[in-house]
Structures are given as structure tokens and as C-alpha cells.
Protein backbone atom coordinates (compact mmCIF):
# COMPACT_ATOMS: atom_id res chain seq x y z
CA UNK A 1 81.78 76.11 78.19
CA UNK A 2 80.96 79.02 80.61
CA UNK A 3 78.50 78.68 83.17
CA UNK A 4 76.63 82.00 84.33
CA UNK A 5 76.85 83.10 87.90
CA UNK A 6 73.80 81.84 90.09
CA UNK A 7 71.77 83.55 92.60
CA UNK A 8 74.20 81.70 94.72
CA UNK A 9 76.74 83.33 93.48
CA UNK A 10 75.57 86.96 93.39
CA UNK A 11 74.95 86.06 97.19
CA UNK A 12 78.28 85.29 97.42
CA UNK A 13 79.66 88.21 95.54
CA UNK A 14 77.57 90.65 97.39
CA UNK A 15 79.50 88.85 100.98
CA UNK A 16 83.15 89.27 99.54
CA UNK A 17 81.98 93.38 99.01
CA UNK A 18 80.99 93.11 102.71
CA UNK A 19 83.89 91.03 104.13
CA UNK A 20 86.35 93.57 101.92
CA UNK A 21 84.56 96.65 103.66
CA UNK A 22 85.40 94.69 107.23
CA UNK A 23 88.52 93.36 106.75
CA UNK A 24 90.30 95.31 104.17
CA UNK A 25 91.13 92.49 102.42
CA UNK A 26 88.99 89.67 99.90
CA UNK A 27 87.80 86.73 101.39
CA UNK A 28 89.53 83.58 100.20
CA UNK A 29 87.45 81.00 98.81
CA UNK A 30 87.90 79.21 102.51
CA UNK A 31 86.76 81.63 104.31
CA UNK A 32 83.68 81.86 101.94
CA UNK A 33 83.06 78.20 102.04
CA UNK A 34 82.88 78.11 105.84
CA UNK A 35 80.55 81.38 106.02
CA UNK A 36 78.13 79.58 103.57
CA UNK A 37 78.40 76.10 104.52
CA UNK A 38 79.49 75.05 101.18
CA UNK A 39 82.39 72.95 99.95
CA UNK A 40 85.47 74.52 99.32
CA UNK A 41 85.28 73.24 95.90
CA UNK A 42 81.83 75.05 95.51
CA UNK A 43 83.51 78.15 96.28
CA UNK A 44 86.47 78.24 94.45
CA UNK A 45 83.90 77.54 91.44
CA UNK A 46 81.87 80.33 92.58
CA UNK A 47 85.33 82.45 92.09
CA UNK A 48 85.45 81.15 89.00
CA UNK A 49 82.13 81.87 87.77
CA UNK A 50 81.88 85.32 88.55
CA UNK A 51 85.84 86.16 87.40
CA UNK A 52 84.26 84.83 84.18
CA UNK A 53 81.74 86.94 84.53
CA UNK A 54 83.96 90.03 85.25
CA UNK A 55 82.07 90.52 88.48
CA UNK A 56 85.65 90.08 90.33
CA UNK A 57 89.30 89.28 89.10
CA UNK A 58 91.10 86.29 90.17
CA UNK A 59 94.86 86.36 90.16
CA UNK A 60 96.47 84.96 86.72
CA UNK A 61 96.23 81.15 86.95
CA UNK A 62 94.61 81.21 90.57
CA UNK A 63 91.74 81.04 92.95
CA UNK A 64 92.39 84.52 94.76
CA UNK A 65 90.91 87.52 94.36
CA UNK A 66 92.66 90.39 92.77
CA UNK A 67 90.39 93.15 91.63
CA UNK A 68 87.24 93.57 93.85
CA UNK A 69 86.30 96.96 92.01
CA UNK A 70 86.98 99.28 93.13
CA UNK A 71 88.77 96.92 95.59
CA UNK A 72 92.64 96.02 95.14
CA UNK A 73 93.43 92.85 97.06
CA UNK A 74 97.14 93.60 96.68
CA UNK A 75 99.09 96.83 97.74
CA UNK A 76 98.82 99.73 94.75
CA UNK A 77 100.19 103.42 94.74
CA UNK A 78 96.53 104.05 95.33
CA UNK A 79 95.61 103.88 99.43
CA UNK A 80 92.08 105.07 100.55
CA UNK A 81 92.00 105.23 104.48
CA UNK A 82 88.40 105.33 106.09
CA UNK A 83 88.59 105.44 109.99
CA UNK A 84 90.83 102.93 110.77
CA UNK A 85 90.78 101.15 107.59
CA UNK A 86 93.35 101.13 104.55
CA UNK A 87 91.93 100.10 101.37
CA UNK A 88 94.19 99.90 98.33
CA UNK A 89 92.20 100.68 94.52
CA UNK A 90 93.46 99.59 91.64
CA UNK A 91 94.16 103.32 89.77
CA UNK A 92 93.00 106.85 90.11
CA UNK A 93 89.31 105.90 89.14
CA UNK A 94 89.06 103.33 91.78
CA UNK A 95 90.40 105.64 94.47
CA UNK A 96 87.66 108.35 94.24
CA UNK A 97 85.49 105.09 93.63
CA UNK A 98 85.96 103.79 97.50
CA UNK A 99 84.49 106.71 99.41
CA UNK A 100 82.11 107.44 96.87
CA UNK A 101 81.13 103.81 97.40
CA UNK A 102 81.50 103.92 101.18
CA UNK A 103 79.49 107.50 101.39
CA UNK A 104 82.16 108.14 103.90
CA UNK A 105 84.72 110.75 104.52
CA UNK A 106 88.43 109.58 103.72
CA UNK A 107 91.62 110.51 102.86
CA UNK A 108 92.93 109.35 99.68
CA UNK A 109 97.15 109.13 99.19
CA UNK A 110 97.64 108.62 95.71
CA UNK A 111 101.68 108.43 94.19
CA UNK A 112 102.63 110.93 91.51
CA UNK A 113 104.68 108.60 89.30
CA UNK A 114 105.87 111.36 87.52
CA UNK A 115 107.53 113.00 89.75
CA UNK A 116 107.82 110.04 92.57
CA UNK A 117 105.79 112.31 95.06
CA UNK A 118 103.06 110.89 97.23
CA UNK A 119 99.83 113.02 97.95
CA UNK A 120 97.01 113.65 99.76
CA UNK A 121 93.42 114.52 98.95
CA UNK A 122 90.95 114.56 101.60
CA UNK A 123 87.34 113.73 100.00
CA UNK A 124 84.86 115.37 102.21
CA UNK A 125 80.89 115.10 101.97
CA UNK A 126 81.47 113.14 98.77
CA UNK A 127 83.78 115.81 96.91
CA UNK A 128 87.81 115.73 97.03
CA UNK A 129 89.34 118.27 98.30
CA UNK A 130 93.13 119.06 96.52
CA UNK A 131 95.33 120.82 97.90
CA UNK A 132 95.50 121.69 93.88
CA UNK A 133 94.04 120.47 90.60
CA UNK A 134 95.38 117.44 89.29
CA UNK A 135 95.50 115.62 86.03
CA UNK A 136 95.26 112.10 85.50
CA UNK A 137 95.31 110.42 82.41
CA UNK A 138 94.00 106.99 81.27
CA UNK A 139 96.34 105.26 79.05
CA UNK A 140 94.42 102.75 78.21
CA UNK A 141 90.21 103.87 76.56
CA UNK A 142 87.59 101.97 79.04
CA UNK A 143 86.35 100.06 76.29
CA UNK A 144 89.41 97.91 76.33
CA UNK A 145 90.17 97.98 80.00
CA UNK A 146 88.99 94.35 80.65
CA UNK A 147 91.22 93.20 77.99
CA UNK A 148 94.20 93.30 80.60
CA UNK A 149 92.14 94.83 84.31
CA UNK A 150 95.95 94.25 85.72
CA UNK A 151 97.57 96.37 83.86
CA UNK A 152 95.04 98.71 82.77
């Protein structure tokens, strides 16, 4: 049986969007546990609660955070850089998603797999600015994206 998310755990949540923003990277459930004073075991069921909930995405079989949308905890083709910051997304959605998130300036490098090209679109004032249109295309219809997030 599934248990729903608490208010606890939206707390939580809403502290792994703001630790990811910081860092560039998701929390682990440690450093989560520490920040709220809770068990470690608390927190890794806190993961699990809202991965069930398909608030975040834990790796296959783990307790780490993979998908923070539109958040990639591990390296993609996909790089948003903010200031000083490098934030990975998970596909060409998620990368217009992190500024758009952010309200900030940034400059998005996104890999052509195509043609194995990397490129880079500067989104400024909210709106990308290509050097020249660009098509992407989504393999896979939204509706069934959370049937497989990885590979979606």
C-alpha cells in the first residue's frame, strides 16, 4: 500500500528544489535528514513517498534522486548554465524549463544527436534566442512519459 506525501514531505520537496538551485545537484536523503532534524530513515521514506507520488524520480532500485523536473541529477546532452551554475535537464523540454523556472538569463548547450553537433541558445528576458530555428521532436506522447521518465 502507498502512502500519500505529507505536509512534511511537500516541505521537504519544496527544500531539495532549493538545495538543487544552490548546489546544482539533489540533496541526498542525508543531507535532508540533517537539515530537518529527522532520521535518515524518515528521509529516505520521504524519497520514497513523493517518487511514488511522481513529485521526484529516484534512481531504479535506489534512494537517490534522478529526475528533479526539470532537474537532471546526472549529466545529460542537455546543460543550462546560469551565472556560475551548470544545471543538466533531462531533454529539450526541461532545458527551456530551467530558466523559465529560474526567471533568469542563461545559456542553454543542447547536443544535436543527429548530426553529433553541440549548440548554443542564449534565452534572454525569458525567450531563446537561436542562432536558427530548430526542431525537436518528442518520441514518446506526454501522456505516456511517466511510464519510463528515464528514457522518455
Amino acid at each position: 500500500m502507498t502512502t500519500q506525501p505529507t505536509t512534511h514531505d511537500w516541505a521537504i520537496r519544496t527544500r531539495v528544489y532549493e538545495f538543487f538551485v544552490e548546489r546544482a545537484r539533489a540533496p541526498r536523503y542525508t543531507d535532508i535528514a540533517t537539515e530537518f532534524g529527522i532520521s535518515e530513515r524518515e528521509a529516505r521514506a520521504a524519497y520514497r513517498r513523493l517518487h511514488d507520488a511522481h513529485a521526484l524520480l529516484l534512481e531504479p532500485g535506489g534512494d537517490r534522486i534522478r529526475i528533479l523536473n526539470p532537474f537532471s541529477a546526472i549529466p545529460t546532452a542537455y546543460t543550462v548554465e546560469v551565472g556560475q551554475q551548470r544545471y543538466f535537464a533531462n531533454c529539450a523540454w526541461d532545458m527551456l524549463g530551467i530558466p523559465g523556472m529560474l526567471g533568469t538569463d542563461a545559456l542553454i548547450r543542447a547536443k544535436l544527436e543527429v548530426v553529433s553537433k553541440t549548440v548554443g541558445i542564449p534565452v534572454v528576458g525569458g525567450e531563446p534566442q537561436p542562432d536558427r530555428d530548430y526542431l525537436v521532436n518528442f518520441s514518446v506522447p506526454f501522456k505516456d512519459w511517466y511510464a519510463d521518465q528515464i528514457h522518455t
